[in-house]
Protein backbone atom coordinates (compact mmCIF):
# COMPACT_ATOMS: atom_id res chain seq x y z
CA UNK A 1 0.00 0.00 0.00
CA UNK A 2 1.27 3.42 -1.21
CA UNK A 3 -0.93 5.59 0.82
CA UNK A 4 0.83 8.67 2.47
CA UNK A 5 -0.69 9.98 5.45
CA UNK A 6 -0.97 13.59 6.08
CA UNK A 7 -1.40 14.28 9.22
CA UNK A 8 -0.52 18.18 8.98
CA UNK A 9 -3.45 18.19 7.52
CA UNK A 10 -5.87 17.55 10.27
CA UNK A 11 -3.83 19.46 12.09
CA UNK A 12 -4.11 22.84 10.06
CA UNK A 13 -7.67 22.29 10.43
CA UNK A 14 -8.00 21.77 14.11
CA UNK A 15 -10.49 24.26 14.70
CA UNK A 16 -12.69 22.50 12.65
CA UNK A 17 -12.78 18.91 14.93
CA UNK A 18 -12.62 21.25 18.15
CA UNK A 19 -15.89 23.83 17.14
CA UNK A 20 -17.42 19.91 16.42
CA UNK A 21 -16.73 18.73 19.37
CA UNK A 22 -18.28 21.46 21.25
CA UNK A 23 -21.81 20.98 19.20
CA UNK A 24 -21.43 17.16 19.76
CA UNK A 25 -21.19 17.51 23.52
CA UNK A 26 -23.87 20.87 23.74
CA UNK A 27 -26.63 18.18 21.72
CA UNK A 28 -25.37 15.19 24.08
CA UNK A 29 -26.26 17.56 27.21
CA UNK A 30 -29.34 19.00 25.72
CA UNK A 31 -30.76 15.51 24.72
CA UNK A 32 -29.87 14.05 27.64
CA UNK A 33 -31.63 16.87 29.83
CA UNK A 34 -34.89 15.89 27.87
CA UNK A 35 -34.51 12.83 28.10
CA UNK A 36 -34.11 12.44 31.91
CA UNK A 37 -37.27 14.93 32.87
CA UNK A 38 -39.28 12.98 30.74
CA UNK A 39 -37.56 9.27 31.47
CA UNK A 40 -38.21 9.86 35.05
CA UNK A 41 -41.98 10.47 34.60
CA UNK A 42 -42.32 7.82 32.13
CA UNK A 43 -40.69 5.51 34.61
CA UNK A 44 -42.77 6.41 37.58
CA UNK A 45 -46.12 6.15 35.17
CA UNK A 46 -44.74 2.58 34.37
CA UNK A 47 -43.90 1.84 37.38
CA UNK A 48 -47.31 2.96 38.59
CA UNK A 49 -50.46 -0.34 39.97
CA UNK A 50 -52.87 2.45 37.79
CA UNK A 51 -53.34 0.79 33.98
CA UNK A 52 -54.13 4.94 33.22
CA UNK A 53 -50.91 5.74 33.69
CA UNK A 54 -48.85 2.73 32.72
CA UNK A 55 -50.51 1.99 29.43
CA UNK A 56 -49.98 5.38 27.91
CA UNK A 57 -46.13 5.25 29.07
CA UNK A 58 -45.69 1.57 27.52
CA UNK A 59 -47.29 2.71 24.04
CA UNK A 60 -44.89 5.71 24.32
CA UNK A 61 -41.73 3.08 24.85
CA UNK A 62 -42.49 0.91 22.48
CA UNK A 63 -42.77 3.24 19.64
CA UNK A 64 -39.79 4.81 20.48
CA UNK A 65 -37.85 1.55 20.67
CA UNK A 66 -39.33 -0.36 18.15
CA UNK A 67 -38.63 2.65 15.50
CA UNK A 68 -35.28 3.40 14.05
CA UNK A 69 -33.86 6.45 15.78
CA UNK A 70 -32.78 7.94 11.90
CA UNK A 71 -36.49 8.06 10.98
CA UNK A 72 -37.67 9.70 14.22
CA UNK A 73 -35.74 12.70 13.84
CA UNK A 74 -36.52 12.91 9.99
CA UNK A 75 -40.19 12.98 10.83
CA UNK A 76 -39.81 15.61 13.54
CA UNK A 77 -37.91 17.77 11.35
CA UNK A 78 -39.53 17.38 8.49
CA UNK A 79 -43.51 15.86 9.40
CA UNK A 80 -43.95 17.67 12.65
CA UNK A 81 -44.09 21.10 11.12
CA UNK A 82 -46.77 20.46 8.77
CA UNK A 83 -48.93 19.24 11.49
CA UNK A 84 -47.90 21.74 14.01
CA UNK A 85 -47.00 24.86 11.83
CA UNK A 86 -44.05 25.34 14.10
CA UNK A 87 -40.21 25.03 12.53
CA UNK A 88 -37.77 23.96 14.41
CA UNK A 89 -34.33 25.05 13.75
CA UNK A 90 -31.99 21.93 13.14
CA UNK A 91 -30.16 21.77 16.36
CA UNK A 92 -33.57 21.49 18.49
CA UNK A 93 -35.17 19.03 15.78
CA UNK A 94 -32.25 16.75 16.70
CA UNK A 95 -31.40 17.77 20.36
CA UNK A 96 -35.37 16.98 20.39
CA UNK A 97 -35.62 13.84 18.70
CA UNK A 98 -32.21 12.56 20.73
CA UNK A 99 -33.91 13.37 23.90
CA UNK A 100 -37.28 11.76 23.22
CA UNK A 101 -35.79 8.53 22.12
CA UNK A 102 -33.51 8.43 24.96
CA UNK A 103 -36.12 9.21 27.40
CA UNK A 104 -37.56 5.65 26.13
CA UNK A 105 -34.74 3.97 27.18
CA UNK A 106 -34.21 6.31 30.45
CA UNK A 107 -37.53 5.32 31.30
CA UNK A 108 -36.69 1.40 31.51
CA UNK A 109 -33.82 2.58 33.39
CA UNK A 110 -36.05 3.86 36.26
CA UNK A 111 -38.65 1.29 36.72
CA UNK A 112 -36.13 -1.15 36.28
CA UNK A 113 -33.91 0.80 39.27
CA UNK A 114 -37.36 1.09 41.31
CA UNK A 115 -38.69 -2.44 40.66
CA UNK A 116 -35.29 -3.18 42.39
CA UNK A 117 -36.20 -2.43 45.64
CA UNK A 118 -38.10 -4.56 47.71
CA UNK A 119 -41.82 -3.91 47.48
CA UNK A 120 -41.66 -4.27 51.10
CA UNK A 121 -40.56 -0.77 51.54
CA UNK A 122 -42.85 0.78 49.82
CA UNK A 123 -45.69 -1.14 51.81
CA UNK A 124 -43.58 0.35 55.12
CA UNK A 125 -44.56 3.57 53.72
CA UNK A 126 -48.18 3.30 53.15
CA UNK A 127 -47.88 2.10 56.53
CA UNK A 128 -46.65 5.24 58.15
CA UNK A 129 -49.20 6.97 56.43
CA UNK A 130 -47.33 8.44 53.13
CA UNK A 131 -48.58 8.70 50.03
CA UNK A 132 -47.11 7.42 46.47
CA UNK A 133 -45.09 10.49 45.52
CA UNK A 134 -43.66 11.13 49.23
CA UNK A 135 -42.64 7.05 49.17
CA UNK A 136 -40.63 7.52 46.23
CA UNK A 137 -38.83 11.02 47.11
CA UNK A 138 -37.99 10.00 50.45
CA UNK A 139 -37.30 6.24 50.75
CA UNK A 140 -37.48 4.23 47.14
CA UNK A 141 -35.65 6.74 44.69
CA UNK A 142 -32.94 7.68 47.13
CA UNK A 143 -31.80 4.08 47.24
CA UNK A 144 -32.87 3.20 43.77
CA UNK A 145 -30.76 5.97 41.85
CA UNK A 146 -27.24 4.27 43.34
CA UNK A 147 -28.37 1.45 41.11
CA UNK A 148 -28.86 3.62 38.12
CA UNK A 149 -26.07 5.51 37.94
CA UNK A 150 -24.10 3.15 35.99
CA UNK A 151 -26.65 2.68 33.13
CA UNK A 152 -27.45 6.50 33.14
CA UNK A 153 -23.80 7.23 31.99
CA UNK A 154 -23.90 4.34 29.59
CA UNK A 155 -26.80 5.94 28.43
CA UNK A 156 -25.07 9.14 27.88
CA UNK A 157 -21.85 7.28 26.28
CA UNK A 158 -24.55 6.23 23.90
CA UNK A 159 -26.62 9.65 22.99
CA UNK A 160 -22.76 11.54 22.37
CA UNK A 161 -22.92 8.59 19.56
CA UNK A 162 -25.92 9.14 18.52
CA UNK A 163 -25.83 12.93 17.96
CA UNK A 164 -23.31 12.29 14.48
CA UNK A 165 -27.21 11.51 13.22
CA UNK A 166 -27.55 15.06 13.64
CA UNK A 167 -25.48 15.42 10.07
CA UNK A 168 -28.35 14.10 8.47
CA UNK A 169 -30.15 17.21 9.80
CA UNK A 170 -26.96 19.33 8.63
CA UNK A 171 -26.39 19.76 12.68
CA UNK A 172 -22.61 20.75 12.17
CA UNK A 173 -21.18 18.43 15.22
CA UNK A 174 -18.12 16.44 14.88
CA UNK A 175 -18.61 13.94 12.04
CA UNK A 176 -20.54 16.92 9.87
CA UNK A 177 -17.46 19.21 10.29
CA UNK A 178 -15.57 15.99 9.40
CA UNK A 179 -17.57 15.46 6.13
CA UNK A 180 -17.16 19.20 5.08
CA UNK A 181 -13.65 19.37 5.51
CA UNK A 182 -13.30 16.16 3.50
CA UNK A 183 -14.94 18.08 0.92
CA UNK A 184 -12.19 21.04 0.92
CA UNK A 185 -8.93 18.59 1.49
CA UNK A 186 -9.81 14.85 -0.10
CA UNK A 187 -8.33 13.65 2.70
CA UNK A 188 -11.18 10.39 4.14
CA UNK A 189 -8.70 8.06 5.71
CA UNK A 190 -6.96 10.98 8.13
CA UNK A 191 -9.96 13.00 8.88
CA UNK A 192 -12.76 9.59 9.59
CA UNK A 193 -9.38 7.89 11.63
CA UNK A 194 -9.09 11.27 13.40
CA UNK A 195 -13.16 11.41 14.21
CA UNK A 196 -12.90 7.93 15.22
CA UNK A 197 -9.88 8.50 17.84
CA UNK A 198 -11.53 11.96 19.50
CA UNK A 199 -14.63 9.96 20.00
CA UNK A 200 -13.27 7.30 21.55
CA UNK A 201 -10.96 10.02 23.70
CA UNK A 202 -14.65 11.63 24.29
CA UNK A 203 -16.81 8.60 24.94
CA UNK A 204 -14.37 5.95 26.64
CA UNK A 205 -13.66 7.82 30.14
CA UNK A 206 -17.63 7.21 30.56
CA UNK A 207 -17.62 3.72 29.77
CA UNK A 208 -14.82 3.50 32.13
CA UNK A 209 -16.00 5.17 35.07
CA UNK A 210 -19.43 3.13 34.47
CA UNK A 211 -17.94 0.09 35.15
CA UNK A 212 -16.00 1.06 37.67
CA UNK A 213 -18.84 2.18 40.25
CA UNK A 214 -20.62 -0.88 38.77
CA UNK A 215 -17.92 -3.21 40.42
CA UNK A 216 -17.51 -1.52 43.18
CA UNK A 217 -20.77 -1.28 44.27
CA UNK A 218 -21.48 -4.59 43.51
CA UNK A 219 -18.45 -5.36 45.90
CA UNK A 220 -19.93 -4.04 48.78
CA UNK A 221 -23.37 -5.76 47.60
């Protein structure tokens, strides 16, 4: 193989991977923020003895799960406004559809974490006279979010991944700055190697500190 790298390259153009970068981790934090306000009440309705509440919040998972991630964000770019007459610029269409398909998953996170601990407790409540919402804020969530905590940042490892979807959307975060510079040097192999490495720099202290306090806590049981 005769291929020369050029590495200057990338280099000249650093700007370019580091104003990427930025956007990448602004829609991570955005979609993640949506999707934990509405995970958590999705996981409390489905975690909820009342078939009004749970029903609604397993339709919503399901769709969101059983639908490719790709087409949801398509259709709230490009459907929702014809219903809704409102246009959303292309960094909330995708911070938007990140965050409502997360919160899918986030939700399963939660009543998975609260179905955890032992109904018994939550019986204890009732007992001392507290309702449903006081139960969870004072004695389930407190001891159920220690369980979560490794999933929630796998879950955020994920969504940084999932924003390069925003280039479909012309969202200019890492791999869309990638792609245009391509464009101005012809230069695939350095610039895709170099997106692959700064994700991995990005995304692989999260994975690592995931299973970390997974172990660990599972050490002292």
């Amino acid at each position: 193989m005769d291929y020369i790298w050029q590495w200057n390259q990338i280099w000249d153009y650093r700007q370019v991977f580091v104003r990427g970068m930025q956007v990448t981790v602004i829609l991570t934090c955005w979609a993640l923020l949506i999707g934990m306000v509405l995970g958590l009440g999705l996981g409390l309705m489905r975690s909820s003895r009342l078939l009004v509440l749970r029903l609604p919040a397993a339709i919503y998972i399901d769709i969101f799960r059983a639908t490719p991630i790709l087409v949801q964000l398509v259709w709230i770019y490009y459907a929702l406004p014809i219903l809704s007459g409102v246009q959303m610029g292309n960094i909330a269409s995708a911070s938007v559809g990140i965050g409502l398909h997360a919160a899918a998953y986030i939700a399963e996170i939660f009543r998975a974490g609260i179905a955890s601990i032992d109904r018994g407790q939550s019986d204890a409540a009732k007992s001392l006279g507290m309702g449903y919402g006081q139960a969870m804020r004072r004695i389930i969530l407190p001891q159920a979010i220690r369980r979560m905590v490794p999933p929630f940042i796998n879950e955020f490892a994920t969504l940084m991944k999932l924003t390069t979807l925003g280039s479909v959307l012309a969202v200019n975060e890492l791999l869309h700055e990638a792609e245009n510079l391509i464009n101005n040097t012809y230069r695939p192999l350095e610039t895709y190697t170099a997106v692959a490495v700064l994700f991995g720099l990005m995304i692989y202290p999260f994975i690592w500190l995931s299973q970390r306090l997974e172990q660990r806590w599972k050490v002292r049981g």
